[in-house]
N, C-alpha and C. Protein backbone atom coordinates (compact mmCIF):
# COMPACT_ATOMS: atom_id res chain seq x y z
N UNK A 1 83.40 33.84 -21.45
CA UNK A 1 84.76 33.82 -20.99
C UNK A 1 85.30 35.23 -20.76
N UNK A 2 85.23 36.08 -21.79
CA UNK A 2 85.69 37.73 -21.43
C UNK A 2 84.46 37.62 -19.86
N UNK A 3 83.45 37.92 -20.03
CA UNK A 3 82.74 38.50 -19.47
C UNK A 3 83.51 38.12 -17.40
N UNK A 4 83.81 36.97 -17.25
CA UNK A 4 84.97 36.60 -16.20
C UNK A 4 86.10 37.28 -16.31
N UNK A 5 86.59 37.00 -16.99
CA UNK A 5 88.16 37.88 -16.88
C UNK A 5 87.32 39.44 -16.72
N UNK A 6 87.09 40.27 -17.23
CA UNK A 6 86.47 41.48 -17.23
C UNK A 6 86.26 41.41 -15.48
N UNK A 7 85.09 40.67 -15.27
CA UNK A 7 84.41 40.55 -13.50
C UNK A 7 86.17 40.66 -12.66
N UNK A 8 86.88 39.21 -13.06
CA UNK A 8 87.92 39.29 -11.72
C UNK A 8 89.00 40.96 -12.29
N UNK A 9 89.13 41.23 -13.07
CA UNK A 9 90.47 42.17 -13.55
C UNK A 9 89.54 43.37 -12.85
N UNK A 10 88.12 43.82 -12.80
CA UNK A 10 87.77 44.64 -11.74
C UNK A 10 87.41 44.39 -10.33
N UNK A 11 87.58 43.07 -9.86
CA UNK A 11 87.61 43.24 -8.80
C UNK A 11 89.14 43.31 -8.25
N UNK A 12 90.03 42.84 -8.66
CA UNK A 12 91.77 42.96 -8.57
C UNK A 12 91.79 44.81 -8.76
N UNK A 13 91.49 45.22 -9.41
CA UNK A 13 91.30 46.84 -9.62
C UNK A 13 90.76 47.48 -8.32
N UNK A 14 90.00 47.09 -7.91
CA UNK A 14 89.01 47.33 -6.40
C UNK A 14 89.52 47.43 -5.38
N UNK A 15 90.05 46.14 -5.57
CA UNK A 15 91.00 45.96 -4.31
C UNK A 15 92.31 46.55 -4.43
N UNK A 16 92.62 46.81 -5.71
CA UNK A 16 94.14 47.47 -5.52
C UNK A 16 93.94 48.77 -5.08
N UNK A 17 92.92 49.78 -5.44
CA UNK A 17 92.34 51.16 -5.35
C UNK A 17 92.11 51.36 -3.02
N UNK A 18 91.24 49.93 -3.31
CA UNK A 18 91.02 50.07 -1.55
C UNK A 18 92.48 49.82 -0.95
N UNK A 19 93.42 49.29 -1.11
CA UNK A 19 94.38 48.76 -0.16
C UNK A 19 95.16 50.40 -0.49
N UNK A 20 95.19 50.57 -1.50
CA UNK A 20 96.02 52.00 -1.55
C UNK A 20 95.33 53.03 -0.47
N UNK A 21 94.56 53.14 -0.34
CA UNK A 21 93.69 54.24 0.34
C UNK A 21 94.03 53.79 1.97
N UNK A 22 94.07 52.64 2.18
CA UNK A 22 94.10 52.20 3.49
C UNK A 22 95.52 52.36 3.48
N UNK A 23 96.47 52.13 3.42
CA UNK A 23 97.67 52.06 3.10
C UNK A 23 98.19 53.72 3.41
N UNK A 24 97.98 54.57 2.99
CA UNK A 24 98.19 56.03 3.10
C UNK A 24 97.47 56.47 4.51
N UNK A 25 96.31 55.44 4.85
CA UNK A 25 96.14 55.99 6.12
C UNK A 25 97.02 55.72 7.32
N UNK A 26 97.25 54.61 7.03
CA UNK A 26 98.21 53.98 8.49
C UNK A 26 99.31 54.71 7.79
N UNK A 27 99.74 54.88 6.79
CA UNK A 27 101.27 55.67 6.70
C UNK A 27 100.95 57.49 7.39
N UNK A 28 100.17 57.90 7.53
CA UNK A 28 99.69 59.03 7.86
C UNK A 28 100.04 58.82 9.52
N UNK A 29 98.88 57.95 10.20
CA UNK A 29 99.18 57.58 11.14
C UNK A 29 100.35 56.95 12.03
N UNK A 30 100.84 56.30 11.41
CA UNK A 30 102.17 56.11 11.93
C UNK A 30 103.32 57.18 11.95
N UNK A 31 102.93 58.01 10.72
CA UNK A 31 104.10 59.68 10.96
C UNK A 31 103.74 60.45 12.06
N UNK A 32 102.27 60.49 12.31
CA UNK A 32 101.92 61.27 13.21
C UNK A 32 102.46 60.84 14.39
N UNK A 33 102.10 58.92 14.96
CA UNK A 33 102.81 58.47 15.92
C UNK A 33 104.30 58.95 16.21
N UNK A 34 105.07 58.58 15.10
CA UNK A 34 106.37 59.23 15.13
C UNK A 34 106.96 60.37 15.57
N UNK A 35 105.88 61.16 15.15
CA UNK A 35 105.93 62.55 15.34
C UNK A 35 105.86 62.94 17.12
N UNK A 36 104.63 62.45 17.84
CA UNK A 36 104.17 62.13 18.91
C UNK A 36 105.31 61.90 19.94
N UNK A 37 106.10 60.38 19.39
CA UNK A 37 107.29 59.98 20.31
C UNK A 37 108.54 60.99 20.09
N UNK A 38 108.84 61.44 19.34
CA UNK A 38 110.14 62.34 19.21
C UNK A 38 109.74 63.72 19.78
N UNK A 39 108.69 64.71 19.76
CA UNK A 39 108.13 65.44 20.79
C UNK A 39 108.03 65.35 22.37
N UNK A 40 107.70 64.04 22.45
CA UNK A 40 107.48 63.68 24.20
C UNK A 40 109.30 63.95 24.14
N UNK A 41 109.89 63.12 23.79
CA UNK A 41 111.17 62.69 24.26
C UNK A 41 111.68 64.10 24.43
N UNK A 42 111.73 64.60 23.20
CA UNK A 42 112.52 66.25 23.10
C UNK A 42 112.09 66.97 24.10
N UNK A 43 110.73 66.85 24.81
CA UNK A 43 110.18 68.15 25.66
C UNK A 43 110.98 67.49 27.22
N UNK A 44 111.39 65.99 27.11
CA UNK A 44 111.80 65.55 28.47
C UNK A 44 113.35 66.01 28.83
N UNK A 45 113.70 66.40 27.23
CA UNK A 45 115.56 66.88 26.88
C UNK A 45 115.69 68.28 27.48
N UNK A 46 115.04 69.00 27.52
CA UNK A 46 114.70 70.68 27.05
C UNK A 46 116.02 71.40 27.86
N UNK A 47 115.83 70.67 29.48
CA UNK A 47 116.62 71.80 29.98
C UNK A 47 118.27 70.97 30.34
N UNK A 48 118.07 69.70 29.81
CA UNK A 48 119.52 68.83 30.24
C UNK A 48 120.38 68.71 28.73
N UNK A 49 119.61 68.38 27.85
CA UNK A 49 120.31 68.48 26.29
C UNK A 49 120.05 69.04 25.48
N UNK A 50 120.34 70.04 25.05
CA UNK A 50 119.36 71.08 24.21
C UNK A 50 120.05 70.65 22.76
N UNK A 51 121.04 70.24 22.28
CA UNK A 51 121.52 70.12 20.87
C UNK A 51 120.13 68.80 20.83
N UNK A 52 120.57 67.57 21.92
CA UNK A 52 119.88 66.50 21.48
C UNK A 52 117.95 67.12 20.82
N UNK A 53 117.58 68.36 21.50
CA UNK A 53 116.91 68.52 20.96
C UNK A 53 116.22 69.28 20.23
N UNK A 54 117.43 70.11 19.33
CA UNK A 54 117.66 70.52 18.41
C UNK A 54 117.79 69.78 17.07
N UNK A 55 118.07 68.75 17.17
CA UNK A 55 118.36 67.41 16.36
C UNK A 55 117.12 67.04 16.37
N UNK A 56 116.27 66.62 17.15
CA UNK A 56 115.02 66.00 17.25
C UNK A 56 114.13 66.92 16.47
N UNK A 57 114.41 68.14 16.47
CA UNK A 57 113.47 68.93 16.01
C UNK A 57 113.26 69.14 14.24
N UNK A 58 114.26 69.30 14.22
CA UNK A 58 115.05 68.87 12.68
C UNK A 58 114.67 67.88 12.15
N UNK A 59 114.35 65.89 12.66
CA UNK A 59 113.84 65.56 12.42
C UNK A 59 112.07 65.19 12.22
N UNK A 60 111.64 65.93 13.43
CA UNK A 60 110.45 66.46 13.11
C UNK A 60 109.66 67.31 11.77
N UNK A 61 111.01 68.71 11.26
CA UNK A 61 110.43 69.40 10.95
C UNK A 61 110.63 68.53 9.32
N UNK A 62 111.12 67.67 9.24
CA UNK A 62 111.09 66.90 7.68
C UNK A 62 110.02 65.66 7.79
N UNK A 63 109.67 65.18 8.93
CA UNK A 63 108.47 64.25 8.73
C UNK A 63 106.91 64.97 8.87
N UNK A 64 106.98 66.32 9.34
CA UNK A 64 105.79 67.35 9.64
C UNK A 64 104.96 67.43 8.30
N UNK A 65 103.71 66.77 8.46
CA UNK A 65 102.97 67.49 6.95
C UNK A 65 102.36 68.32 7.11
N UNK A 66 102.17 69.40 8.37
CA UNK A 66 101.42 70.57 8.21
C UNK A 66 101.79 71.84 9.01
N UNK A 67 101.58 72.77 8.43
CA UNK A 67 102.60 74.06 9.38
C UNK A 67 101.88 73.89 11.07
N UNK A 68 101.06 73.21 11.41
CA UNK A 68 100.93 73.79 12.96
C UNK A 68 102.20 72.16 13.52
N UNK A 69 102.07 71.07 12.87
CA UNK A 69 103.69 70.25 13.38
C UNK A 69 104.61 71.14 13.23
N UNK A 70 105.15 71.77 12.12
CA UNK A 70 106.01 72.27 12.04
C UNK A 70 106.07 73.57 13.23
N UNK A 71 105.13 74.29 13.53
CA UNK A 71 105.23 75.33 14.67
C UNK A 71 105.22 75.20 15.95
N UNK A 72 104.47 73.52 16.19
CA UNK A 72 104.71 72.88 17.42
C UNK A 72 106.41 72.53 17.67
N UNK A 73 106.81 72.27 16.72
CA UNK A 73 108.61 71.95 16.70
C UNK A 73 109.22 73.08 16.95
N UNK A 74 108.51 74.27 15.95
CA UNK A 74 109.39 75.32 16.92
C UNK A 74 109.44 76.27 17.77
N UNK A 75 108.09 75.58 18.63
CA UNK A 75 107.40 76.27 20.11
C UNK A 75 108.72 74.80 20.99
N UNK A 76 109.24 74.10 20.54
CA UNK A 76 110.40 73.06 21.51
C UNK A 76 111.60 73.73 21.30
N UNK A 77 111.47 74.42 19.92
CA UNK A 77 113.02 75.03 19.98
C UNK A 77 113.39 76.21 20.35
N UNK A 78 112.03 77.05 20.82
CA UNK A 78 112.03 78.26 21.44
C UNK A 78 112.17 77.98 22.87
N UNK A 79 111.49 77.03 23.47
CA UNK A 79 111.71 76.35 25.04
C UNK A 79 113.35 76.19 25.46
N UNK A 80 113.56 75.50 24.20
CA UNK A 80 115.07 74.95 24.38
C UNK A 80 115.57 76.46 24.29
N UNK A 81 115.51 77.41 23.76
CA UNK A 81 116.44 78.87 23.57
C UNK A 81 115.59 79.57 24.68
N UNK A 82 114.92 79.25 25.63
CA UNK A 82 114.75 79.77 26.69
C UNK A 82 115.32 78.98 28.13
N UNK A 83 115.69 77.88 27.33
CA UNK A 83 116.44 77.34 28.66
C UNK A 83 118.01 77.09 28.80
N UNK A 84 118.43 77.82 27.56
CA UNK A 84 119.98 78.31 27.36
C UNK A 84 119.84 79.20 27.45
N UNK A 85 118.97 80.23 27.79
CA UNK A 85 119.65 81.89 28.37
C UNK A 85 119.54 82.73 26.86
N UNK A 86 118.95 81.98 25.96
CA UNK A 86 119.19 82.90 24.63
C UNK A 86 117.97 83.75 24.33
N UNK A 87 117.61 84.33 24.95
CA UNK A 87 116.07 84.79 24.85
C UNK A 87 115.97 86.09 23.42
N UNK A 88 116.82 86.47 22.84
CA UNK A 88 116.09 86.70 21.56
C UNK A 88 115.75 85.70 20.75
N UNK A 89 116.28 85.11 20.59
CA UNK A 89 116.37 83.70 19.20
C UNK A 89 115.05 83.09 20.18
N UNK A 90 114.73 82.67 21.48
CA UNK A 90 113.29 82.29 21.87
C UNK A 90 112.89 83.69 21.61
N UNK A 91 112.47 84.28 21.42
CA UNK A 91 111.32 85.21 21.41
C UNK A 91 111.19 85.60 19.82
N UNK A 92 111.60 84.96 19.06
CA UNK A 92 111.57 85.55 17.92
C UNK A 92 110.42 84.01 17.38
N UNK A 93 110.93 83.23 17.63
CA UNK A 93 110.65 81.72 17.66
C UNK A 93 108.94 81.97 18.08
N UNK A 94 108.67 82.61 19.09
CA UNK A 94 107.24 82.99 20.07
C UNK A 94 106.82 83.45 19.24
N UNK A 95 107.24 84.73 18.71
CA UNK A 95 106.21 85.73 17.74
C UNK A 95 105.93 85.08 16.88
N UNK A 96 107.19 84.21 15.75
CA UNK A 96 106.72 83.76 14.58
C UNK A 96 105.61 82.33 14.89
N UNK A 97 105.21 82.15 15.98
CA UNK A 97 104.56 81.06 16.49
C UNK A 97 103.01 81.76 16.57
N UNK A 98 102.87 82.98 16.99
CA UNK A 98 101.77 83.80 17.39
C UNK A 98 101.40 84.70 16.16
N UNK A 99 102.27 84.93 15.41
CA UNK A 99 101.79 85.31 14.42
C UNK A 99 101.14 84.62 13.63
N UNK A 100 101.73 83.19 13.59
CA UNK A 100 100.65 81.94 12.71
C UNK A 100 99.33 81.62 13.07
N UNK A 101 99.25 81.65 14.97
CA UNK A 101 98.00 81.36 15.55
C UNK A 101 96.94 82.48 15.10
N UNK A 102 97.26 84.05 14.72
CA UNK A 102 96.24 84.71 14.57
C UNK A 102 95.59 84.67 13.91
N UNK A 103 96.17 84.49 12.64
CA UNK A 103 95.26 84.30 11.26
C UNK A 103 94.48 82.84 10.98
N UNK A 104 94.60 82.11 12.03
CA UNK A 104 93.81 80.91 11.46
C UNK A 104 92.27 81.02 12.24
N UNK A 105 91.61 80.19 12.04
CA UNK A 105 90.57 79.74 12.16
C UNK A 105 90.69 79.01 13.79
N UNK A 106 90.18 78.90 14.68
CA UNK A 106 90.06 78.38 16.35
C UNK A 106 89.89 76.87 16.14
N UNK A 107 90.51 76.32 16.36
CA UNK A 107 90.19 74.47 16.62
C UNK A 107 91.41 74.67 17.71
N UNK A 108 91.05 73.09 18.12
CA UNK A 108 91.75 72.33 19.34
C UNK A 108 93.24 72.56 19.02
N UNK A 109 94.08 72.04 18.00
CA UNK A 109 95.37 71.87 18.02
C UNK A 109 95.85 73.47 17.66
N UNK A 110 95.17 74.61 16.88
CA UNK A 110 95.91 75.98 17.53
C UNK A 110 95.67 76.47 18.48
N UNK A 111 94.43 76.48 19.28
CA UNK A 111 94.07 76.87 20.42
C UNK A 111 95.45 76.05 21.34
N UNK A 112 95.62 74.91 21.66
CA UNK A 112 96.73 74.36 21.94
C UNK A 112 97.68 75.11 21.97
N UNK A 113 98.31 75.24 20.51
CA UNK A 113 99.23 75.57 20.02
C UNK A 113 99.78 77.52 20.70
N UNK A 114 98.22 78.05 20.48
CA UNK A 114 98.07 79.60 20.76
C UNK A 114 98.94 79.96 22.68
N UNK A 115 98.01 78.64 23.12
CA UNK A 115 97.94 78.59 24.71
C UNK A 115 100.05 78.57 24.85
N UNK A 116 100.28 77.29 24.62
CA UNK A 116 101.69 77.07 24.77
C UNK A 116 102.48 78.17 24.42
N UNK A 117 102.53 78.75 23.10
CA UNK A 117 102.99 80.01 22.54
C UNK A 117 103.12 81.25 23.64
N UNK A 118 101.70 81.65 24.20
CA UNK A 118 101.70 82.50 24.96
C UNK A 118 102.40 82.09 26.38
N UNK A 119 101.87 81.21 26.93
CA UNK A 119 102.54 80.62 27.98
C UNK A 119 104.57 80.75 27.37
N UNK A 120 104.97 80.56 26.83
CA UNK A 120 106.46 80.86 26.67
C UNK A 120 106.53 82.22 26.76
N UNK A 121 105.45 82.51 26.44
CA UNK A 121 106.09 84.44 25.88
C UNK A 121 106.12 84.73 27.13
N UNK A 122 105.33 84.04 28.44
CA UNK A 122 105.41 84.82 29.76
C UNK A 122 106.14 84.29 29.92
N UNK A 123 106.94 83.12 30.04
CA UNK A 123 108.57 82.96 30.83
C UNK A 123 109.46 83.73 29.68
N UNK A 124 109.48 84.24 28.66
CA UNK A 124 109.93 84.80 28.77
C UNK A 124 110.19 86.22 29.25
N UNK A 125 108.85 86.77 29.63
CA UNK A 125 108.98 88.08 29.92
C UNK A 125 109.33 87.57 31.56
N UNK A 126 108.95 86.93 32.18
CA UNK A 126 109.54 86.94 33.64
C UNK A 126 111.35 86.21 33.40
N UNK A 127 111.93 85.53 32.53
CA UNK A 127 113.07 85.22 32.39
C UNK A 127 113.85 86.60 32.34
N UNK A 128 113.22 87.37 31.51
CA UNK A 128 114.18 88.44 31.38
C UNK A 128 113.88 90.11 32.58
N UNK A 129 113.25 89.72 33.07
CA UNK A 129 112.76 90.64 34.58
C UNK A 129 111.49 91.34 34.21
N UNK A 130 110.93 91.08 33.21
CA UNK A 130 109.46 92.03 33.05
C UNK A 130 108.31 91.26 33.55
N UNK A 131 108.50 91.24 34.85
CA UNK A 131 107.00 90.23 34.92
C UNK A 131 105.45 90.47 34.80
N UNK A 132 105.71 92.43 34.89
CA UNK A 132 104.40 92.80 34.53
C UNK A 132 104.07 92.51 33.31
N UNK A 133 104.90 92.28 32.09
CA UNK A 133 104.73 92.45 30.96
C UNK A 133 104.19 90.54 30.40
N UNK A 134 104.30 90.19 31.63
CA UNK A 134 104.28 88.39 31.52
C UNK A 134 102.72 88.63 31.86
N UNK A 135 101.75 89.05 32.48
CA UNK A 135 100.83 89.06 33.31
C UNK A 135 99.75 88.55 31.88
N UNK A 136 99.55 89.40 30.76
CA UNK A 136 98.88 89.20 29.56
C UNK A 136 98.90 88.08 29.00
N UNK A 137 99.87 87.89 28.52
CA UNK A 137 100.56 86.58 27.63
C UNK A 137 99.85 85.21 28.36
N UNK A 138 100.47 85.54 30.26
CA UNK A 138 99.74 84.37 30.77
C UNK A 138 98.15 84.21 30.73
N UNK A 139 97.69 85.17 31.08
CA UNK A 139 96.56 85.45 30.67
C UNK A 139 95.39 84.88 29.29
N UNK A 140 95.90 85.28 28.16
CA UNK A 140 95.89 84.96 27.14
C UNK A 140 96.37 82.90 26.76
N UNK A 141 97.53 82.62 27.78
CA UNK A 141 97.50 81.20 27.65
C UNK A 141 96.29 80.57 28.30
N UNK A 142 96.12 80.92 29.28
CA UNK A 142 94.72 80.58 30.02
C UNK A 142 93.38 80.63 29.05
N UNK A 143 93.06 81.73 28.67
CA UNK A 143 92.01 81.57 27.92
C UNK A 143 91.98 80.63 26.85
N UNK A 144 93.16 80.71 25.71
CA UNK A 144 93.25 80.00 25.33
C UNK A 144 93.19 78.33 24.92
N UNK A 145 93.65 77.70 26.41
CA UNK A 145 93.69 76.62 27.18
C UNK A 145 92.43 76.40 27.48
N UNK A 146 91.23 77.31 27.58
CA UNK A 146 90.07 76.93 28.09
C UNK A 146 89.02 77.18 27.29
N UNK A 147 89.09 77.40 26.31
CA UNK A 147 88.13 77.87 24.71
C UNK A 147 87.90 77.03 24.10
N UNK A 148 86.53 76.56 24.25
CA UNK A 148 86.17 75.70 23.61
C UNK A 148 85.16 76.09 22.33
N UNK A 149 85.14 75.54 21.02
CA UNK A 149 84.25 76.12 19.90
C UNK A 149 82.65 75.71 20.34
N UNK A 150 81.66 76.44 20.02
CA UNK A 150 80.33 76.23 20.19
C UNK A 150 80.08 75.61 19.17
N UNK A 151 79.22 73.89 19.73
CA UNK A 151 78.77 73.25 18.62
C UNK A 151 77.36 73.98 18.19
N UNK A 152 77.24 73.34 17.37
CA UNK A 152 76.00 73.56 16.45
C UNK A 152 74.51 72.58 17.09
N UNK A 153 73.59 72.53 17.31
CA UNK A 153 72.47 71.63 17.71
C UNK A 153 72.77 70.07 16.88
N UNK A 154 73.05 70.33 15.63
CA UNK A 154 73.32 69.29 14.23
C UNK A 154 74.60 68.52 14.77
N UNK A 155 75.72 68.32 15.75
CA UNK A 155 76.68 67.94 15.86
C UNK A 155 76.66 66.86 17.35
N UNK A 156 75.07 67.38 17.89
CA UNK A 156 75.21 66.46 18.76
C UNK A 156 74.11 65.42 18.33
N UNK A 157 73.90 64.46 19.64
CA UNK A 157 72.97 63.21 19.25
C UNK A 157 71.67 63.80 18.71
N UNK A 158 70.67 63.17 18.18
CA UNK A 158 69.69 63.09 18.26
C UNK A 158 68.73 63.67 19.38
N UNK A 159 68.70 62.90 20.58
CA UNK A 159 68.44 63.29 21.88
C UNK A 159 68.73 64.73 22.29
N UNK A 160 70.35 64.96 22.01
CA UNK A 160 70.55 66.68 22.63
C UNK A 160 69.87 67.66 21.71
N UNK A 161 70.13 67.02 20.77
CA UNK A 161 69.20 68.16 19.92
C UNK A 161 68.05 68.27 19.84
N UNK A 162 67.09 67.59 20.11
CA UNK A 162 65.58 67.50 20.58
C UNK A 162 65.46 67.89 22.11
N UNK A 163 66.74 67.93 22.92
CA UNK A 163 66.57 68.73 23.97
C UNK A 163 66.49 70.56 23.87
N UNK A 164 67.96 70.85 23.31
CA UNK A 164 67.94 72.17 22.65
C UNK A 164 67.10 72.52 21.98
N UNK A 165 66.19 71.88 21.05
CA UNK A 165 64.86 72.77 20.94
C UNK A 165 63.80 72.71 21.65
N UNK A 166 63.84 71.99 22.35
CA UNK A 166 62.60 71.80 23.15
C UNK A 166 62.68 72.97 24.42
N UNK A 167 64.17 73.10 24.48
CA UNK A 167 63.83 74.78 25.74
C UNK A 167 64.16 75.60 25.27
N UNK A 168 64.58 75.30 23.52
CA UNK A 168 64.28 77.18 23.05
C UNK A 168 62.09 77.63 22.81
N UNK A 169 62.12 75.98 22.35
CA UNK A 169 60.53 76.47 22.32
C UNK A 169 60.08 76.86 23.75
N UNK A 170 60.38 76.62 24.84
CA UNK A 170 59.73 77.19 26.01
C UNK A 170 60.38 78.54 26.69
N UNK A 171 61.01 79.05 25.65
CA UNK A 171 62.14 80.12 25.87
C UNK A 171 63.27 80.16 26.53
N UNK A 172 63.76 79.13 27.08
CA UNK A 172 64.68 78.79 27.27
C UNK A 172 65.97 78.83 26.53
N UNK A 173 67.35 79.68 26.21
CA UNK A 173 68.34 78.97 26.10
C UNK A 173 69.49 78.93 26.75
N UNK A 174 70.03 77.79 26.33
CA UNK A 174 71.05 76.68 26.98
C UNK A 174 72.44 76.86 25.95
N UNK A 175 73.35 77.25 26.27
CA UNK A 175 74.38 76.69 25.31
C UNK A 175 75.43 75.60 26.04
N UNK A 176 75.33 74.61 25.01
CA UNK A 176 76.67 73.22 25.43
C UNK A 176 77.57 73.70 25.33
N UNK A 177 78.58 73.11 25.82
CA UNK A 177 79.79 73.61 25.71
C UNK A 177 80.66 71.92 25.48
């Protein structure tokens, strides 16, 4: 008789442990969704309502669980202070945006993040009449925008990777991109 109660009270345990775990994922996912729709909307506000998305951003920056949400919110609120004419308060917004991109590590969402950043810093340098001084920045968004990390042989199929060695053994190399 224990030896049942014992069996079901760990499988009720099991399942309470799995539903929690699943449970935090869709709550993860659904902030992120959230996150997703109040971004689109705000970037469609930028140059017709700028409080409305100033507000939006605000609510972003309290559902954000990681500083590159939080710097994506305020690469919208530097847009928005470049499309009210306030170009210190955007450019201050840029740097502290580019200063975060340097020190990290290259993946998709700062590379993103790096690209957009720079890309503002050149409207702003052509907003405020320096367009030579825009020429870099754009520059720099471009590359950015187009940098992709080099996988490893180990990250692709089976197949690619028995391709990649097969034309380094014939001296051949190839890098994927």
């Amino acid at each position: 008789m224990s030896t049942i109660i014992n069996r079901v009270f760990f499988v009720i345990l099991v399942y309470s442990l799995i539903s929690c775990n699943t449970n935090k994922q869709y709550k993860k996912a659904d902030i992120q969704q959230k996150i997703d729709s109040i971004v689109r909307i705000a970037e469609d506000s930028i140059t017709c309502n700028i409080t409305f998305v100033h507000s939006q951003v605000d609510s972003v920056m309290h559902l954000a669980q990681d500083s590159v949400q939080r710097n994506e919110a305020n690469l919208l609120d530097a847009l928005s202070y470049l499309a009210a004419d306030s170009y210190d308060t955007a450019f201050n917004y840029i740097k502290h945006i580019l200063v975060f991109c340097e020190g990290k590590r290259l993946n998709p969402k700062i590379n993103n993040l790096n690209a957009k950043a720079n890309n503002a810093l050149g409207i702003y340098f052509q907003r405020i009449g320096n367009a030579d001084s825009a020429i870099s920045p754009l520059q720099k968004s471009l590359s950015a925008a187009a940098f992709r990390p080099k996988r490893s042989a180990a990250q692709y199929s089976d197949k690619s990777s028995r391709c990649i060695s097969n034309e380094r053994r014939c001296g051949k190399h190839w890098t994927i991109l």
